[in-house]
Protein backbone atom coordinates (compact mmCIF):
# COMPACT_ATOMS: atom_id res chain seq x y z
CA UNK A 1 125.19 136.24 105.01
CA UNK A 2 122.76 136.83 102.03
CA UNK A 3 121.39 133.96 99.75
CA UNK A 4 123.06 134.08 96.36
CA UNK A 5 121.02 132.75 93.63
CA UNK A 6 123.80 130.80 90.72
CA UNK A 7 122.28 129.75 87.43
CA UNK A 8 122.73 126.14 86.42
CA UNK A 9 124.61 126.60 83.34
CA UNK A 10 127.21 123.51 83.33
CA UNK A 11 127.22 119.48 83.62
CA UNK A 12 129.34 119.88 86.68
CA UNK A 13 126.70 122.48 88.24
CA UNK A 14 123.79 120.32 87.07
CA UNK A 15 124.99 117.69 89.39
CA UNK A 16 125.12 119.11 91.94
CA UNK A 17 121.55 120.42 91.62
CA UNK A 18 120.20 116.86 90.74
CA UNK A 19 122.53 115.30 93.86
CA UNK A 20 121.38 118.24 96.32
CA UNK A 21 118.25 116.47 98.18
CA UNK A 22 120.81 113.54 98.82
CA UNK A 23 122.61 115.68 101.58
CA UNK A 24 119.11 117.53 102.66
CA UNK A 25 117.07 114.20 103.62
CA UNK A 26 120.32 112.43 104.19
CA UNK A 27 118.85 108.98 106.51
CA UNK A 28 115.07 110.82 106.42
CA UNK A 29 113.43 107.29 106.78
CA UNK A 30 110.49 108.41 104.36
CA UNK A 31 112.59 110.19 101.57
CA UNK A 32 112.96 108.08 98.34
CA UNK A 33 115.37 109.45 96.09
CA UNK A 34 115.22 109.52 92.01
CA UNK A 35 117.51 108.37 89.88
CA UNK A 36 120.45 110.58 89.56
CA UNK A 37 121.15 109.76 85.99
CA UNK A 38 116.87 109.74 84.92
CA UNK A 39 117.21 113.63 86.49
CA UNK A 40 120.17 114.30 84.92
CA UNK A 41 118.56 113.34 81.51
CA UNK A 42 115.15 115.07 82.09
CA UNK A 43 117.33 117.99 82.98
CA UNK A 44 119.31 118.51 80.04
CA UNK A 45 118.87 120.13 77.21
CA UNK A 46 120.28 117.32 74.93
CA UNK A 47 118.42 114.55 76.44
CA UNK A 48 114.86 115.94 76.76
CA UNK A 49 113.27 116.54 73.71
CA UNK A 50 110.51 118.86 75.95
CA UNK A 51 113.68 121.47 75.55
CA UNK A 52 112.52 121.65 71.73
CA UNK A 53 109.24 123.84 72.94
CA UNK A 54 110.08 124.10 76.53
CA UNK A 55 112.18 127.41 77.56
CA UNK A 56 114.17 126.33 80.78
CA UNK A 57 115.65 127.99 83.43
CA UNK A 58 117.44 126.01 86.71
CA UNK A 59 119.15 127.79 89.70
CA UNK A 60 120.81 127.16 93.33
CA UNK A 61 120.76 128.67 96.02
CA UNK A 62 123.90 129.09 97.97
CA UNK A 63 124.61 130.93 101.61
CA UNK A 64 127.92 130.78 103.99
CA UNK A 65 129.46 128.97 100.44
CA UNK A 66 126.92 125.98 100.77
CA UNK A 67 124.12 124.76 99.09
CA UNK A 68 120.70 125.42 100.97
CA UNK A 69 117.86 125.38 98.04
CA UNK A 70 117.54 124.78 94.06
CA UNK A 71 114.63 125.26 91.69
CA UNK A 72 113.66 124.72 88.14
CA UNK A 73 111.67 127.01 85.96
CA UNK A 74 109.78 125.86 82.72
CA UNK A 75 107.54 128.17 80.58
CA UNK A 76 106.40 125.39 77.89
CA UNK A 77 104.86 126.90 74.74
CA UNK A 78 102.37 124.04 74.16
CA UNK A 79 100.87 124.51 77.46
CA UNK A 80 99.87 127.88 76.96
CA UNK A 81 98.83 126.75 73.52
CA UNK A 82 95.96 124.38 75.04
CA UNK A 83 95.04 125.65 78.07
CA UNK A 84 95.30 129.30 76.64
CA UNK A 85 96.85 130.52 79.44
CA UNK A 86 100.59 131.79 79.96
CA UNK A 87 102.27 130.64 82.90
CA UNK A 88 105.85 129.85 84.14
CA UNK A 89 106.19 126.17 85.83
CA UNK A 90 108.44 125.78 88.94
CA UNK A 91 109.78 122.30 89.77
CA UNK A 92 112.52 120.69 91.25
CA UNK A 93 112.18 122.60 94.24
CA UNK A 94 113.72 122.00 97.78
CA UNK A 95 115.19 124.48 100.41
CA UNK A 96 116.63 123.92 104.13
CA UNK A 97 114.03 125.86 106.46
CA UNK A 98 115.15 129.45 106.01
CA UNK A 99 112.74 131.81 104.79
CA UNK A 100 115.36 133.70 103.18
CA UNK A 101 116.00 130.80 101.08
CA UNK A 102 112.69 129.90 99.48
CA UNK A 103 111.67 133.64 98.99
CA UNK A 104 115.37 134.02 96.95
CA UNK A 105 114.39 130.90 94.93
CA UNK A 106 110.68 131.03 94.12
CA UNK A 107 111.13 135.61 93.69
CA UNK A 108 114.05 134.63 90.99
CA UNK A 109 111.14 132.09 88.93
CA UNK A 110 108.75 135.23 89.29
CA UNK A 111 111.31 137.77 88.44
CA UNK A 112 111.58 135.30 85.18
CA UNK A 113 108.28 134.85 84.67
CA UNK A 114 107.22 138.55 84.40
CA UNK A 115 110.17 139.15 81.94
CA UNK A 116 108.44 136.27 79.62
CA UNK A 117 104.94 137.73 80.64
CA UNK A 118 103.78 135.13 82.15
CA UNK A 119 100.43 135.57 84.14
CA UNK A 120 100.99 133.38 87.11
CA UNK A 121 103.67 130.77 88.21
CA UNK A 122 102.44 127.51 89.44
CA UNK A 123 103.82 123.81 90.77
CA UNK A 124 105.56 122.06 91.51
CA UNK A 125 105.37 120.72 87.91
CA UNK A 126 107.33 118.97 85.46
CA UNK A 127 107.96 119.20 81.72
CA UNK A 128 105.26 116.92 81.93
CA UNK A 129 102.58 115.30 83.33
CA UNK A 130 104.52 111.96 83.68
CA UNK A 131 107.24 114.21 85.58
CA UNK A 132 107.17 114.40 89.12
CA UNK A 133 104.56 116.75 90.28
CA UNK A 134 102.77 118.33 93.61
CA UNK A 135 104.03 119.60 96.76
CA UNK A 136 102.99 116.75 99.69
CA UNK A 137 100.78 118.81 102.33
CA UNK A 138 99.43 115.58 103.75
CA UNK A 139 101.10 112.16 104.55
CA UNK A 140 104.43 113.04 105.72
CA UNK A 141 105.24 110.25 107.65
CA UNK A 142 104.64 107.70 104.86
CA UNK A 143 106.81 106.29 102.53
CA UNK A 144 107.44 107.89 99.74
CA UNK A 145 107.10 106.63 96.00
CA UNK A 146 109.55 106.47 93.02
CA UNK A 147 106.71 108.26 91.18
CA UNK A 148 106.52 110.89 93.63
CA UNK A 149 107.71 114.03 95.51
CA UNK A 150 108.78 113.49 99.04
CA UNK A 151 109.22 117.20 101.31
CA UNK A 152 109.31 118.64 104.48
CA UNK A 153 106.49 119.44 105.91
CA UNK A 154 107.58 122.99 106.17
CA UNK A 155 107.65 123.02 102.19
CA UNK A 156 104.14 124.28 101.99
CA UNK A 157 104.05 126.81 105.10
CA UNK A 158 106.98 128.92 103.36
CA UNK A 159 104.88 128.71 100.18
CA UNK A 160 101.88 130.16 101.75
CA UNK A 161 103.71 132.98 103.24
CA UNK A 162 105.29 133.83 99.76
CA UNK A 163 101.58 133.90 98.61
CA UNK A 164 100.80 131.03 96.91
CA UNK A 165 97.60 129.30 97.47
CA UNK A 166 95.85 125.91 96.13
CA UNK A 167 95.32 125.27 92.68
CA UNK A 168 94.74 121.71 92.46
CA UNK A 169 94.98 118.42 94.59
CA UNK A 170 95.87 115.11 94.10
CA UNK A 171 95.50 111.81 96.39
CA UNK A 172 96.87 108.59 96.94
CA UNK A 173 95.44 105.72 98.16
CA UNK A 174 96.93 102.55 99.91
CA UNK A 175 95.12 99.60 98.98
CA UNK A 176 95.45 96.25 100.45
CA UNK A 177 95.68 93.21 98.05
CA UNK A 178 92.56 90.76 99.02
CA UNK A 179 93.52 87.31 100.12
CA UNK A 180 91.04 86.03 96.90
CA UNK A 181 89.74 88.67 94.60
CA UNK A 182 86.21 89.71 94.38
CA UNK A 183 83.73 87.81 92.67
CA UNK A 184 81.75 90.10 91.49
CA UNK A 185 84.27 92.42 89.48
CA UNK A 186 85.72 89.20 88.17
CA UNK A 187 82.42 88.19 86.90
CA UNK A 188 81.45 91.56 85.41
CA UNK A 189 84.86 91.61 83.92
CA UNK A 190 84.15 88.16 82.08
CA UNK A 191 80.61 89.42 80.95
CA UNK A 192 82.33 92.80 79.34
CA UNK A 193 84.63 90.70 77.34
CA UNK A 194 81.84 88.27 75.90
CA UNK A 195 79.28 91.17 75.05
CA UNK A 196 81.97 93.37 72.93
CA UNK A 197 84.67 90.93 72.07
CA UNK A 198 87.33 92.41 74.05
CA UNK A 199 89.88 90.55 75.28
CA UNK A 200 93.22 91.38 77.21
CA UNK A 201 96.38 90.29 75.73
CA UNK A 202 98.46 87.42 76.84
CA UNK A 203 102.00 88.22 76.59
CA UNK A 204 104.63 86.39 78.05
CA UNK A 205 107.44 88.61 76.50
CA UNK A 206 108.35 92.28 77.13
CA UNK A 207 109.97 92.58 73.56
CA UNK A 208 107.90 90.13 71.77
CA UNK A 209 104.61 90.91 73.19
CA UNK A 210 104.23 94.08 74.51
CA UNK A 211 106.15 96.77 72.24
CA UNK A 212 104.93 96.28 69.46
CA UNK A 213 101.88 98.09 71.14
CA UNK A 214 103.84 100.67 72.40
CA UNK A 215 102.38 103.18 70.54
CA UNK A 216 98.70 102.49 71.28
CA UNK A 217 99.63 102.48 74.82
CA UNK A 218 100.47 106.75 74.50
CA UNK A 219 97.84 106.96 71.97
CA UNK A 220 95.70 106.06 74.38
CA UNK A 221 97.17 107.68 77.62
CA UNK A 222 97.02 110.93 75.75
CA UNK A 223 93.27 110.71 75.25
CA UNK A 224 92.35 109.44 78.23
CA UNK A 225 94.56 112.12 80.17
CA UNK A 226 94.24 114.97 77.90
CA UNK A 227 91.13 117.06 80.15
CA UNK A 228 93.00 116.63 83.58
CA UNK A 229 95.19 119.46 85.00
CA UNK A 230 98.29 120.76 83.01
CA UNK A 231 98.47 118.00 80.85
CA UNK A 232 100.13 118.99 77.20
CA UNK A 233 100.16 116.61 74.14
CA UNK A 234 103.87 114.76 74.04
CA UNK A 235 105.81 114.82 71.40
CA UNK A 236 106.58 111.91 68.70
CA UNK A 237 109.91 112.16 69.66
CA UNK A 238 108.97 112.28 73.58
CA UNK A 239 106.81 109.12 73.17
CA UNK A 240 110.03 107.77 71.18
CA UNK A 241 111.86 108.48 74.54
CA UNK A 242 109.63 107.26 77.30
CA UNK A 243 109.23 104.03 75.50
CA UNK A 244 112.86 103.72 76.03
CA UNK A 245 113.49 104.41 79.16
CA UNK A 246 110.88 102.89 80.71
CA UNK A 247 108.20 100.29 79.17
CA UNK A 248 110.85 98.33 77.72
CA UNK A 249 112.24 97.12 81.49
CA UNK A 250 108.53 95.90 82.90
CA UNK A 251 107.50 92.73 82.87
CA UNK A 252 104.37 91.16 81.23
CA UNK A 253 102.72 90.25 84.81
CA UNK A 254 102.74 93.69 85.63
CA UNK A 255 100.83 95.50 82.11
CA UNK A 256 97.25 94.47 81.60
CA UNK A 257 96.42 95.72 77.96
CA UNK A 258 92.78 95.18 76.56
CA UNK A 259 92.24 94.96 72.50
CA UNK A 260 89.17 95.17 70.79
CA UNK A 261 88.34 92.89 68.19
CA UNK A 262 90.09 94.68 65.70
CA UNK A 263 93.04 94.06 67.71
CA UNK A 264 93.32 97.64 68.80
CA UNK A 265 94.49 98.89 72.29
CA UNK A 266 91.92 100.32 74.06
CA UNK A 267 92.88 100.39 77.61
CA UNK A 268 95.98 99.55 79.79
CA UNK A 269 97.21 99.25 83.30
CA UNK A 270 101.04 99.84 84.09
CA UNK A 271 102.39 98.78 87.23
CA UNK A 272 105.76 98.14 89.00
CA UNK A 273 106.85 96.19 92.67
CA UNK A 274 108.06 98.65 94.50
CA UNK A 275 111.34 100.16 94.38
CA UNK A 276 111.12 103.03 97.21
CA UNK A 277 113.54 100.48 100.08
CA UNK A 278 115.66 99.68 96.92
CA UNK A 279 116.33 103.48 96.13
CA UNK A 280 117.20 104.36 99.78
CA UNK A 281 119.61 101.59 99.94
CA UNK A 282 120.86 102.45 96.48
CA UNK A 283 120.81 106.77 97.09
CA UNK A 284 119.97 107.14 93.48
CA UNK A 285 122.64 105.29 92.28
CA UNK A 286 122.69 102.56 89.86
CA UNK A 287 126.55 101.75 90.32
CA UNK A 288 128.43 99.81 91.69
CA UNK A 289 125.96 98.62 93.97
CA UNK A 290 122.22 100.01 93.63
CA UNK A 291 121.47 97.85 90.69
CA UNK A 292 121.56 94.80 93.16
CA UNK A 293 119.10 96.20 95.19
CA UNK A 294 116.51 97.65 92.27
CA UNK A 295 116.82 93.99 91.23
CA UNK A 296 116.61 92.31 94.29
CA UNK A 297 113.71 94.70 94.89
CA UNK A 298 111.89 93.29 91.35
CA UNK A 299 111.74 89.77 92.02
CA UNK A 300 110.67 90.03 96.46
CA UNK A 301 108.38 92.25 97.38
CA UNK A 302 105.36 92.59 98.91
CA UNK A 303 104.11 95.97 97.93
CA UNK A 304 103.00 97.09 93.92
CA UNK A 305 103.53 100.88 92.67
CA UNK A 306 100.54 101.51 90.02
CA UNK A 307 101.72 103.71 87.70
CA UNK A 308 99.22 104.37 84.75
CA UNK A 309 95.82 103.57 83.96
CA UNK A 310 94.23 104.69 80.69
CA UNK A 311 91.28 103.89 79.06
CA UNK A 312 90.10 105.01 75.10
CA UNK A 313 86.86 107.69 76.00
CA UNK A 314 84.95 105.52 73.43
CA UNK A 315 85.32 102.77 75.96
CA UNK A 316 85.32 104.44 79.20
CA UNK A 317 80.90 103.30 80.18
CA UNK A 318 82.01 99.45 78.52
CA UNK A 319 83.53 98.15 81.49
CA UNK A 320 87.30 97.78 80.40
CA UNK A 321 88.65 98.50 83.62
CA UNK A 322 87.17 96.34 85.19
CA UNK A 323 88.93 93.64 82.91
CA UNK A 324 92.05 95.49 83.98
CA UNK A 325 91.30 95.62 87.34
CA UNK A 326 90.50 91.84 87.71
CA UNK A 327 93.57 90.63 85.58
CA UNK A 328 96.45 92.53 87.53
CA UNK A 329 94.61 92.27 91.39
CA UNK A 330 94.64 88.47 90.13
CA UNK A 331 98.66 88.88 89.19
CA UNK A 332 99.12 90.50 92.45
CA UNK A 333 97.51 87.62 94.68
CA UNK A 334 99.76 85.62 92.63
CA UNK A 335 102.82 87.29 93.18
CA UNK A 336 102.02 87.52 96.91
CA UNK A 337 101.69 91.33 97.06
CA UNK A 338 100.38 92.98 100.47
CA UNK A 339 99.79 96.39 99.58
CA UNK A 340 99.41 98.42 95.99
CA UNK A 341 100.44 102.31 96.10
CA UNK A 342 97.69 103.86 93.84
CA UNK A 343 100.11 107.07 93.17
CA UNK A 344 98.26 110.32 92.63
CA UNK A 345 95.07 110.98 91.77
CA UNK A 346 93.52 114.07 90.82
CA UNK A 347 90.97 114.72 93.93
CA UNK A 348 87.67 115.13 92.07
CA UNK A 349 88.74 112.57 89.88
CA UNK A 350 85.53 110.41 90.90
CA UNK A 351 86.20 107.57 88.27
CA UNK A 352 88.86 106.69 89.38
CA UNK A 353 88.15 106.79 93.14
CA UNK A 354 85.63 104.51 91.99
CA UNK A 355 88.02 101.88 91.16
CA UNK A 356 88.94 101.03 94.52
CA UNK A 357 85.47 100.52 96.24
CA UNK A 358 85.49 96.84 96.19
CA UNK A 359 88.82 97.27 98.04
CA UNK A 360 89.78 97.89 101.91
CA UNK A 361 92.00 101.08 101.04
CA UNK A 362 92.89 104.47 103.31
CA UNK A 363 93.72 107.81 101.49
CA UNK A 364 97.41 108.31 103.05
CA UNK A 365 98.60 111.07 101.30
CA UNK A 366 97.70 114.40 99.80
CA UNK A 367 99.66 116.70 97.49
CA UNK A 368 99.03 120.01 96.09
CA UNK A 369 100.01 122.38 93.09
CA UNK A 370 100.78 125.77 93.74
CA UNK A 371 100.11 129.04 92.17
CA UNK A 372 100.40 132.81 92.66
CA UNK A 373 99.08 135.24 90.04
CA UNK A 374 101.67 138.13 88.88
């Protein structure tokens, strides 16, 4: 029977695009699944404020009356804006292993693209750069991340045969949490904050402490990330948004932010404990039960997610990440962490490489964008 290719036009379909990958890596002992209602959210229209300049297009794939594949297309006008170039953005992707399948999905994105004139499609890519992004080509029998796409290894074979090639790559590192942190970087950390008067802020409270910086914190993500690959400049009201849905539920231990001494934010570390076990347990379900085991997961654990790192450009050659660096590894030892997940990395991104020499660490994982000119 032929693929049929249904747009995504209701709530009722939309969930059943967002809870599709539950039944395709149903038990997979690597898969971590997102949070149904966080997808459902990015996903609509009325919850994203990226719809405002993003034009958005989401389909499934059905054959024999089931669902085999879905895929999300995203032609955002600030992209092509920056980067001058205009391309269509495919994300959300995932397909059983029929080439039929994948070529139905990823030819309907093209067919859209070359109606909006687009030049090329790439991903997988999200609204943003804080989105889930990259196809894994490497690493496939390692856990996955909450911060991260998880796929079949036959994900990128059926790309390649479609014609799509490597654009970009990132890399993740696992890094094992010293029994006593170095010396040295604690030292040179010290020095930095005597010889400029920087010092990293001591907050015991989320609310108290930490939000009223909120704003710094993206002021200074967005310069610090605005040269790497596809990134576009968020919104006021998208800042308004991730604030909300996300800084306001980590805890002091795990943000390091350094001020200056005007008591401005000029570089921060974001981190979380782990929640990939808690998500399998939970299948991306907060109720009745996976709450328990995202907070269970919180307060034991032995491995740290590290989410964000940012640094001001004016302060990128003064050392502040090493004052980062030295007050979170020393939170980690603390907490009794084993293991820190770096999350991805762009691969020629020395700088940050460079961050984990003084660490025992093996690159685990490898995962690519996508892209085929049309």
């Amino acid at each position: 029977m032929a693929v049929q290719i249904k747009e995504v036009l209701s709530r009722r379909d939309l969930k059943k695009f967002v809870k599709f990958p539950l039944s395709l890596y149903r038990n997979h002992p690597y898969y971590v699944p997102t949070l149904i209602q966080d997808d459902m959210n990015t996903l609509s229209a009325g919850k994203n404020p990226a719809f405002e300049f993003c034009e958005v297009k989401k389909w499934l794939a059905y054959k024999e009356g089931r669902i085999v594949g879905r895929i999300t297309a995203i032609l955002n006008g600030r992209h092509e804006e920056k980067w001058g170039k205009r391309q269509v953005r495919f994300g959300w992707i995932d397909f059983i292993d029929d080439e039929e399948v994948s070529k139905a999905l990823l030819t309907t994105v093209e067919e859209w693209a070359r109606q909006k004139k687009a030049e090329s499609v790439h991903g997988p890519l999200g609204f943003t750069d804080l989105d889930h992004e990259g196809m894994l080509v490497e690493g496939f029998e390692e856990l996955g991340t909450m911060a991260t796409i998880y796929n079949y290894p036959y994900y990128p074979q059926h790309l390649e045969r479609l014609g799509y090639r490597k654009d970009v790559d990132w890399v993740e590192f696992r890094i094992k949490v010293p029994e006593k942190f170095p010396e040295d970087v604690a030292y040179y950390a010290k020095m930095v904050e005597k010889k400029f008067g920087f010092r990293l802020l001591k907050a015991k409270s989320t609310k108290r402490d930490i939000l009223p910086y909120a704003y710094q914190i993206f002021d200074v993500l967005q310069m610090a990330y605005k040269d790497l690959y596809g990134v576009v400049e968020l919104s006021q009201k998208q800042v308004e948004a991730y604030i909300k849905q996300y800084l306001g539920y980590i805890t002091p231990e795990h943000i390091g932010i350094v001020l200056n001494n005007q008591n401005q934010v000029i570089g921060f570390g974001i981190t979380m404990p782990s929640l990939s076990r808690a998500l399998q347990k939970s299948r991306g379900r907060l109720f009745p039960f996976g709450i328990l085991h995202l907070l269970k997961a919180i307060k034991w654990n032995d491995v740290v997610d590290l989410y964000l790192i940012g640094v001001n450009p004016e302060y990128q050659s003064k050392g502040v990440a090493s004052i980062i660096l030295s007050n979170m590894g020393q939170q980690f030892i603390n907490k009794g962490y084993k293991y820190a997940e770096s999350n991805p990395q762009l691969e020629f991104n020395h700088k940050i490489h460079q961050q984990w020499k003084h660490f025992e660490k093996r690159q685990h994982r490898r995962r690519r964008c996508f892209i085929k000119e049309l």
